[in-house]
PDB file of N, CA and C in Angstrom:
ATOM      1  N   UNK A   1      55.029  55.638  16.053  1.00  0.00           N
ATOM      2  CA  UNK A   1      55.707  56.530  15.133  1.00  0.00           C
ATOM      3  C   UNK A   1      54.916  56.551  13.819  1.00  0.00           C
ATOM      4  N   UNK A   2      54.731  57.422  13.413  1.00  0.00           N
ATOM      5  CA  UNK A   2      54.086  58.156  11.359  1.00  0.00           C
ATOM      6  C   UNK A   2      54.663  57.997  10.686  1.00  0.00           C
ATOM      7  N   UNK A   3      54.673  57.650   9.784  1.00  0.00           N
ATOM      8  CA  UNK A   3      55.337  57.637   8.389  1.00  0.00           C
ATOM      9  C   UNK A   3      54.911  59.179   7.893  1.00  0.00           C
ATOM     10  N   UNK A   4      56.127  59.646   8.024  1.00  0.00           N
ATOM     11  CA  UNK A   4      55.772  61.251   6.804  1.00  0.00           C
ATOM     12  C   UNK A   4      55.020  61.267   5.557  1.00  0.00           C
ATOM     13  N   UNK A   5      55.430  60.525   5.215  1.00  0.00           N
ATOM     14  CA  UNK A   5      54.916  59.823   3.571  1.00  0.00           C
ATOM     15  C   UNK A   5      53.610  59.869   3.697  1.00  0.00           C
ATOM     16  N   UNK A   6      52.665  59.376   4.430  1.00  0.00           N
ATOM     17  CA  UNK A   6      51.316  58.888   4.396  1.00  0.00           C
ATOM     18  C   UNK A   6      50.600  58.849   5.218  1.00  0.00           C
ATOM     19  N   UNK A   7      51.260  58.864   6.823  1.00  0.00           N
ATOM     20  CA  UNK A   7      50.509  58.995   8.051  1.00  0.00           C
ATOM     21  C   UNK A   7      50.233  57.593   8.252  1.00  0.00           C
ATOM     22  N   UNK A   8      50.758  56.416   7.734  1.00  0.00           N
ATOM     23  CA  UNK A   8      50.566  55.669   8.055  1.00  0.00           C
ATOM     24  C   UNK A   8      51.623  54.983   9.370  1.00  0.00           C
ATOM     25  N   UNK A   9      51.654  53.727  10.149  1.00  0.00           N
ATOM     26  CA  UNK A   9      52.259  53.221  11.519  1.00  0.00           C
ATOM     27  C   UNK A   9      53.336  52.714  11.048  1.00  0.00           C
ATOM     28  N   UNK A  10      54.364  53.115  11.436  1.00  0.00           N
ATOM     29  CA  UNK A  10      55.671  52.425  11.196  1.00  0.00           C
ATOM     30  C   UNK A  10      55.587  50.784  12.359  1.00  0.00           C
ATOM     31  N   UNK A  11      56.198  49.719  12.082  1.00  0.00           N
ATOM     32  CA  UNK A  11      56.157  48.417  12.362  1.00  0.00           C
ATOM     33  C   UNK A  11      57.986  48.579  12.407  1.00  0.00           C
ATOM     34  N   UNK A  12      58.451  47.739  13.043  1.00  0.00           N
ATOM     35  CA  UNK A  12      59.599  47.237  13.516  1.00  0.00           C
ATOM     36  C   UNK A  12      59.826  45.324  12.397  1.00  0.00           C
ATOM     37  N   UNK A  13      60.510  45.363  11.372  1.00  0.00           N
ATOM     38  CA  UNK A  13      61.043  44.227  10.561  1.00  0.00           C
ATOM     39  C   UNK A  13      62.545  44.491  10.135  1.00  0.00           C
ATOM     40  N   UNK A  14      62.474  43.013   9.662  1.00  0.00           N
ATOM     41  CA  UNK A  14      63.642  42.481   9.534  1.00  0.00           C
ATOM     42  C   UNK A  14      63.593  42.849   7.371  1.00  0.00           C
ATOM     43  N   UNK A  15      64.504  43.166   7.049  1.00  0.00           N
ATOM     44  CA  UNK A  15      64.211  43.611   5.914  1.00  0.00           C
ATOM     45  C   UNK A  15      65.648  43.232   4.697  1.00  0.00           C
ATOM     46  N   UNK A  16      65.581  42.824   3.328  1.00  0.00           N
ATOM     47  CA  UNK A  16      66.960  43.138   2.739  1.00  0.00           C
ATOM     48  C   UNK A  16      67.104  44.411   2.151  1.00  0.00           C
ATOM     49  N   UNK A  17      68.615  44.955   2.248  1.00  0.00           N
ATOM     50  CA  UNK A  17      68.778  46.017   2.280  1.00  0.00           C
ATOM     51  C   UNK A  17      69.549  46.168   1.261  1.00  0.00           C
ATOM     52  N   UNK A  18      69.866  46.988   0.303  1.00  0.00           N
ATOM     53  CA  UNK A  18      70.512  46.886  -0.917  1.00  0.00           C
ATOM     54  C   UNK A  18      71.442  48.144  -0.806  1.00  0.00           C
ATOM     55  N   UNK A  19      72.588  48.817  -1.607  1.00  0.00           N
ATOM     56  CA  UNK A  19      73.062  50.145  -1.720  1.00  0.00           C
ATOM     57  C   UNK A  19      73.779  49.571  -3.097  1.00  0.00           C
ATOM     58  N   UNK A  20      74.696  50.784  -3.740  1.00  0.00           N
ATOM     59  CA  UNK A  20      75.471  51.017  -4.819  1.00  0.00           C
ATOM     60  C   UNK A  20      76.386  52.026  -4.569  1.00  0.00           C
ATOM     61  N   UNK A  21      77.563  51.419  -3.966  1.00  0.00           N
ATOM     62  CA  UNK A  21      78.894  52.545  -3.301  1.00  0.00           C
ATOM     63  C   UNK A  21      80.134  52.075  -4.645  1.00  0.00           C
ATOM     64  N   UNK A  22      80.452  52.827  -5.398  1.00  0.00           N
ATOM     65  CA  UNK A  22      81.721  53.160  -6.024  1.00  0.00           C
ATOM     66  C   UNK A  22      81.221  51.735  -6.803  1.00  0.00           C
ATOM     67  N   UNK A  23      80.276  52.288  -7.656  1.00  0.00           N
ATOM     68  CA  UNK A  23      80.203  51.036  -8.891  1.00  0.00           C
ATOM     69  C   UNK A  23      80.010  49.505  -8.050  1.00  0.00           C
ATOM     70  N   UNK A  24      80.218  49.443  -6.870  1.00  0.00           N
ATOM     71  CA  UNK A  24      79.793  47.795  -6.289  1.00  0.00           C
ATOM     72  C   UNK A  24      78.633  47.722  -5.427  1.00  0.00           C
ATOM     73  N   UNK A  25      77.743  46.834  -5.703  1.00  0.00           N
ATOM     74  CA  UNK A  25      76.611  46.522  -5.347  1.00  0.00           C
ATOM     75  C   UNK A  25      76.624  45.403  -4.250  1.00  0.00           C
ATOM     76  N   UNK A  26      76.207  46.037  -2.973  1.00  0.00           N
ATOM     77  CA  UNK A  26      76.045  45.331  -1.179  1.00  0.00           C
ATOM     78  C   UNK A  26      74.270  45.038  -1.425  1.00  0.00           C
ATOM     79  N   UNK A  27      74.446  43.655  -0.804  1.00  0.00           N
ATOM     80  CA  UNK A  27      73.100  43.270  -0.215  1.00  0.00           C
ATOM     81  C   UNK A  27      73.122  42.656   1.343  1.00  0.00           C
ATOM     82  N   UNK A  28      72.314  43.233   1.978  1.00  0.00           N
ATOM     83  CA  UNK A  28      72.530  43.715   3.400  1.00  0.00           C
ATOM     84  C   UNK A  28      71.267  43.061   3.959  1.00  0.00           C
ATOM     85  N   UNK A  29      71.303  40.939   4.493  1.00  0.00           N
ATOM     86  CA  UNK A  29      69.873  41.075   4.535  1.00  0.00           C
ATOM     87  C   UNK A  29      69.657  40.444   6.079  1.00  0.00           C
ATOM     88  N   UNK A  30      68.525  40.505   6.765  1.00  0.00           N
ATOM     89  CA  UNK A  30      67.947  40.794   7.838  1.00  0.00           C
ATOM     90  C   UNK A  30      68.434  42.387   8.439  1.00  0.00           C
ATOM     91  N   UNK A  31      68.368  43.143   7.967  1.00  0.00           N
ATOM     92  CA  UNK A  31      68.535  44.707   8.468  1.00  0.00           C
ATOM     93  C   UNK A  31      67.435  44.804   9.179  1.00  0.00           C
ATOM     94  N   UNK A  32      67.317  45.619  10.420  1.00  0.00           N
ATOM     95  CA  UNK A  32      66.418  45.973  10.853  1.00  0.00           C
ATOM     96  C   UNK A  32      65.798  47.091  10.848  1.00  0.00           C
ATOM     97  N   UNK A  33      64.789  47.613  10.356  1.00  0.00           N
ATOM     98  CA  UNK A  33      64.061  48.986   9.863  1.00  0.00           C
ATOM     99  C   UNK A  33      62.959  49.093  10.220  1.00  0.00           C
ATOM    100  N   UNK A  34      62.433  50.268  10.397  1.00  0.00           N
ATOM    101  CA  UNK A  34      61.199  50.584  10.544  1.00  0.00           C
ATOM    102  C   UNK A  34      60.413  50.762   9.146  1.00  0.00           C
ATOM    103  N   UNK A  35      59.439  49.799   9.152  1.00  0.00           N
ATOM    104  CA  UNK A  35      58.433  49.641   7.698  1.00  0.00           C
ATOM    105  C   UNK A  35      56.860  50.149   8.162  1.00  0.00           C
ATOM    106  N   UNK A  36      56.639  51.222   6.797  1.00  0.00           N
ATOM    107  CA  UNK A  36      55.225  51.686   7.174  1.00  0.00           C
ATOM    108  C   UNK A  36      54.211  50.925   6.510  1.00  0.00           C
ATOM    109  N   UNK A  37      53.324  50.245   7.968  1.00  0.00           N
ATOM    110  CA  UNK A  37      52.524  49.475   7.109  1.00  0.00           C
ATOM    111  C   UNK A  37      51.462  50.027   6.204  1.00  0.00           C
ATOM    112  N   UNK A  38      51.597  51.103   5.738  1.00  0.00           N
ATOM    113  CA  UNK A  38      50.542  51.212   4.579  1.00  0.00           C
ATOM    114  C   UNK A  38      51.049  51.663   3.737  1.00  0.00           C
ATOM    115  N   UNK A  39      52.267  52.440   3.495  1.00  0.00           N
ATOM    116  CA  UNK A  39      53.215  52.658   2.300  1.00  0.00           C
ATOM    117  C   UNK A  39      54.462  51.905   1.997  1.00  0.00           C
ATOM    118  N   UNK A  40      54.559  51.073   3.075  1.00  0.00           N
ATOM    119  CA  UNK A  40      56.031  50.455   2.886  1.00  0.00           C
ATOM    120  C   UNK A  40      57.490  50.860   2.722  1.00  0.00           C
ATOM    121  N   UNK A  41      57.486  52.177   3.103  1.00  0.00           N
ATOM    122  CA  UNK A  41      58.533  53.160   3.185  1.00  0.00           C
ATOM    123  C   UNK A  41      59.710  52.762   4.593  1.00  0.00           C
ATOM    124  N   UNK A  42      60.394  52.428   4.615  1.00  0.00           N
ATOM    125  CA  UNK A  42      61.539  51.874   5.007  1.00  0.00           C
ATOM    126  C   UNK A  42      62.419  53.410   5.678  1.00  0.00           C
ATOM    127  N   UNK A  43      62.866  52.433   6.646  1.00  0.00           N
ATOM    128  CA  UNK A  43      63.735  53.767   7.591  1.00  0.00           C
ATOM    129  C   UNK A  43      64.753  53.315   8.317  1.00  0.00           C
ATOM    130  N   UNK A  44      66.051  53.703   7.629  1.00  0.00           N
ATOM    131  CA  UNK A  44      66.903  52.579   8.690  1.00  0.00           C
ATOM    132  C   UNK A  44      67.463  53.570   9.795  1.00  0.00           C
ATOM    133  N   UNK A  45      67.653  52.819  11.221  1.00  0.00           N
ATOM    134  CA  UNK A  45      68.496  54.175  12.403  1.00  0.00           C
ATOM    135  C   UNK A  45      69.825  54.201  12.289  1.00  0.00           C
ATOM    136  N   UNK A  46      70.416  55.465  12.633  1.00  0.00           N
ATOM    137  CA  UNK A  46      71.858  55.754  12.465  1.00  0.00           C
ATOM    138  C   UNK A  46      72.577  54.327  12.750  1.00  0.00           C
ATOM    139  N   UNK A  47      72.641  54.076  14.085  1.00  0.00           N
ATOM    140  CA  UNK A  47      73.025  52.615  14.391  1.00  0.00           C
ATOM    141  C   UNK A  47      73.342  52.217  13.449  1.00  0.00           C
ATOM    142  N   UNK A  48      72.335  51.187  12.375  1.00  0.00           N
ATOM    143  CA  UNK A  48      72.210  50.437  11.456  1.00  0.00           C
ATOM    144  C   UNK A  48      73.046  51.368  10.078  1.00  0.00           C
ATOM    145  N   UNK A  49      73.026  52.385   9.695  1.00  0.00           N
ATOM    146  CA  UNK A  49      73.587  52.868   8.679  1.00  0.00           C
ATOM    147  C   UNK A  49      75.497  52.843   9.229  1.00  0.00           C
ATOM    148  N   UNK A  50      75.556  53.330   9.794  1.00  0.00           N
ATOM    149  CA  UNK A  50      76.427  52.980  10.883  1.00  0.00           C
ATOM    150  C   UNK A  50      77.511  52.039  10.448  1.00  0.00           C
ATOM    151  N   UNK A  51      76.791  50.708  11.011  1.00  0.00           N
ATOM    152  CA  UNK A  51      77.247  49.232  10.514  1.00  0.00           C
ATOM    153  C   UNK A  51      77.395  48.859   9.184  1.00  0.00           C
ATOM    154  N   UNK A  52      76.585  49.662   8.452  1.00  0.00           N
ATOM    155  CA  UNK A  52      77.006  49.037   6.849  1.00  0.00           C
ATOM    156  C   UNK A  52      77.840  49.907   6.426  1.00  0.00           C
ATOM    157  N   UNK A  53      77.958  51.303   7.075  1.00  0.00           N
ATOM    158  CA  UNK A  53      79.068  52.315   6.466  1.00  0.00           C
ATOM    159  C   UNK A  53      80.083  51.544   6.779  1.00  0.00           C
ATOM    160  N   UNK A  54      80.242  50.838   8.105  1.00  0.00           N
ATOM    161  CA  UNK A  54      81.518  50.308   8.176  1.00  0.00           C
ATOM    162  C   UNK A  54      81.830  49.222   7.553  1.00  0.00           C
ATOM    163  N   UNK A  55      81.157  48.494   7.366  1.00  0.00           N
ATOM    164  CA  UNK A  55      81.374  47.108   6.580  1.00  0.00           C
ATOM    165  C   UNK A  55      81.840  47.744   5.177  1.00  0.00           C
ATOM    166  N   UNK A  56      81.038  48.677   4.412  1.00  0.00           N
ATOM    167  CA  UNK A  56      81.651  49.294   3.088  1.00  0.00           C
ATOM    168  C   UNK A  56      82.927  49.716   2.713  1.00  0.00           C
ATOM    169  N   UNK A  57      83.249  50.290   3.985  1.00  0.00           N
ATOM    170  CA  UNK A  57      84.178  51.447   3.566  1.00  0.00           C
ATOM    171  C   UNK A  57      85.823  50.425   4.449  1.00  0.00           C
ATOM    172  N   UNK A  58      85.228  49.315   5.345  1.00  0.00           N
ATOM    173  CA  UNK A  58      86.286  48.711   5.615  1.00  0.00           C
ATOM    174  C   UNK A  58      86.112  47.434   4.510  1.00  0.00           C
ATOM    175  N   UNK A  59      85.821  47.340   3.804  1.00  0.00           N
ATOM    176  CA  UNK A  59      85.769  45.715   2.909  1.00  0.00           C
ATOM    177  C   UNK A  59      85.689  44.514   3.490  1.00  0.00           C
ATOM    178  N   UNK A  60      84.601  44.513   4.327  1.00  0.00           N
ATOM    179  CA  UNK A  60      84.356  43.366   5.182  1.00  0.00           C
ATOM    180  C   UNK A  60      84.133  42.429   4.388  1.00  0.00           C
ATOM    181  N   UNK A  61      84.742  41.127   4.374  1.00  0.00           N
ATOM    182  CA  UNK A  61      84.432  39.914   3.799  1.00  0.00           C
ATOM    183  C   UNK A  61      82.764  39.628   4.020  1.00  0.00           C
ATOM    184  N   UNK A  62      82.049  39.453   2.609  1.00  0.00           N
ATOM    185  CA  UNK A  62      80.848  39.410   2.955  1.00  0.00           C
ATOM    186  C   UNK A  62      80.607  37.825   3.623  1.00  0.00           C
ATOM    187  N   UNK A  63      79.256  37.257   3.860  1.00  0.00           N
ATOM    188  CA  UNK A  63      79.042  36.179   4.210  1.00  0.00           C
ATOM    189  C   UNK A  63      78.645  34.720   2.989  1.00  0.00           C
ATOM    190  N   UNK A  64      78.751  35.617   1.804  1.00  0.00           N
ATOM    191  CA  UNK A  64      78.657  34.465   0.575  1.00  0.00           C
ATOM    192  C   UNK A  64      78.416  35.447  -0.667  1.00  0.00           C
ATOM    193  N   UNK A  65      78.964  35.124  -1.953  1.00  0.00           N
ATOM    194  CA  UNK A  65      78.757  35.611  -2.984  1.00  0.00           C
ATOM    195  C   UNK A  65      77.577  35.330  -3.833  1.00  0.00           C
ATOM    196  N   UNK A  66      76.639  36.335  -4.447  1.00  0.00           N
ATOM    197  CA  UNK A  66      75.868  35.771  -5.661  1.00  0.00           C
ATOM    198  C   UNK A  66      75.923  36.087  -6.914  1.00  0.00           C
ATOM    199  N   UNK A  67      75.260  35.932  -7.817  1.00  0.00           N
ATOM    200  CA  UNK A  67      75.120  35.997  -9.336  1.00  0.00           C
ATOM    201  C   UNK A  67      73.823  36.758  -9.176  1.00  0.00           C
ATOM    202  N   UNK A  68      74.165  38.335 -10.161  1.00  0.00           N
ATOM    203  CA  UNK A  68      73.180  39.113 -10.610  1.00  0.00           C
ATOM    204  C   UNK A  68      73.049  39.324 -12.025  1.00  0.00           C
ATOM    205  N   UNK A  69      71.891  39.124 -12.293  1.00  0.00           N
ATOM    206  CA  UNK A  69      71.542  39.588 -14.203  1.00  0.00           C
ATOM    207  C   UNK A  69      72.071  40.962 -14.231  1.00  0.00           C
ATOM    208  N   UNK A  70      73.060  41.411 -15.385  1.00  0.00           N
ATOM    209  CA  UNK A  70      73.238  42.682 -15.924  1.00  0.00           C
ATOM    210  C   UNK A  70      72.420  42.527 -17.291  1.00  0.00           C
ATOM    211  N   UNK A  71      71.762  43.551 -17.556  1.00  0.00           N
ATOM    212  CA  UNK A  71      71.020  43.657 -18.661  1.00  0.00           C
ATOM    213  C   UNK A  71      71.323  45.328 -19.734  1.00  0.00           C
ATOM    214  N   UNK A  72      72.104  45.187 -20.835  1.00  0.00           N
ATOM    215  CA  UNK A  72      72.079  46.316 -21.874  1.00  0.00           C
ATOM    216  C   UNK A  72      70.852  46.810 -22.377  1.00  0.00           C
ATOM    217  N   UNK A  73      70.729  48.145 -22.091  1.00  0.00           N
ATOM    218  CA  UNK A  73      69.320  48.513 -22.742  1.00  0.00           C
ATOM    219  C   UNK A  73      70.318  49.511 -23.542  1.00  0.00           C
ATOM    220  N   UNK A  74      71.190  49.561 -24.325  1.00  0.00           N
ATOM    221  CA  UNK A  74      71.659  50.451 -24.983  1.00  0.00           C
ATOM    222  C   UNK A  74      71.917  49.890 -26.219  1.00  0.00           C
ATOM    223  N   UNK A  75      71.324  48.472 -26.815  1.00  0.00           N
ATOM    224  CA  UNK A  75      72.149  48.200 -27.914  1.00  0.00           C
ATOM    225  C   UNK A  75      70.831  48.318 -28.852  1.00  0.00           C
ATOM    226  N   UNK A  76      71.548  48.563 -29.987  1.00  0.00           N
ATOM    227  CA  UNK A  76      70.529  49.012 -30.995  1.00  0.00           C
ATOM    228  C   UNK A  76      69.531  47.201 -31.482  1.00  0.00           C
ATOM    229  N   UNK A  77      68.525  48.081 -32.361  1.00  0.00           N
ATOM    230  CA  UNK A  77      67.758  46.875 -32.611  1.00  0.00           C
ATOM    231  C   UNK A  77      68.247  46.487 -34.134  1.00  0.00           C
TER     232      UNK A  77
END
């Protein structure tokens, strides 16, 4: 398979997967995607979108919580 992007070979990996649904931030990791090895352009299959639509939209208890930096770039100097 081509990568549209570049013509470069899509590869079969295990990848983390991130989204931003209704202000909350999912990290989604060993996803499996197709990665182009010369642009690195990522492709996930319905299947796989699939599974995280459902995990989203049903509030699946994730598998552990973390701590992310929020950073203000709006405050004056």
């Amino acid at each position: 398979m081509q990568c549209p992007e570049c013509g470069g070979e899509f590869v079969r990996k295990k990848i983390v997967h991130s989204e931003c649904h209704e202000m909350n931030f999912y990290v989604f990791k060993d996803t499996p995607a197709w990665v182009c090895s010369q642009c690195g352009a990522e492709y996930l299959e319905p299947d796989t979108t699939k599974k995280i639509d459902y995990i989203i939209d049903n509030h699946v208890e994730p598998e552990k919580y973390e701590k992310i930096p929020v950073y203000s770039l709006g405050k004056a100097d």
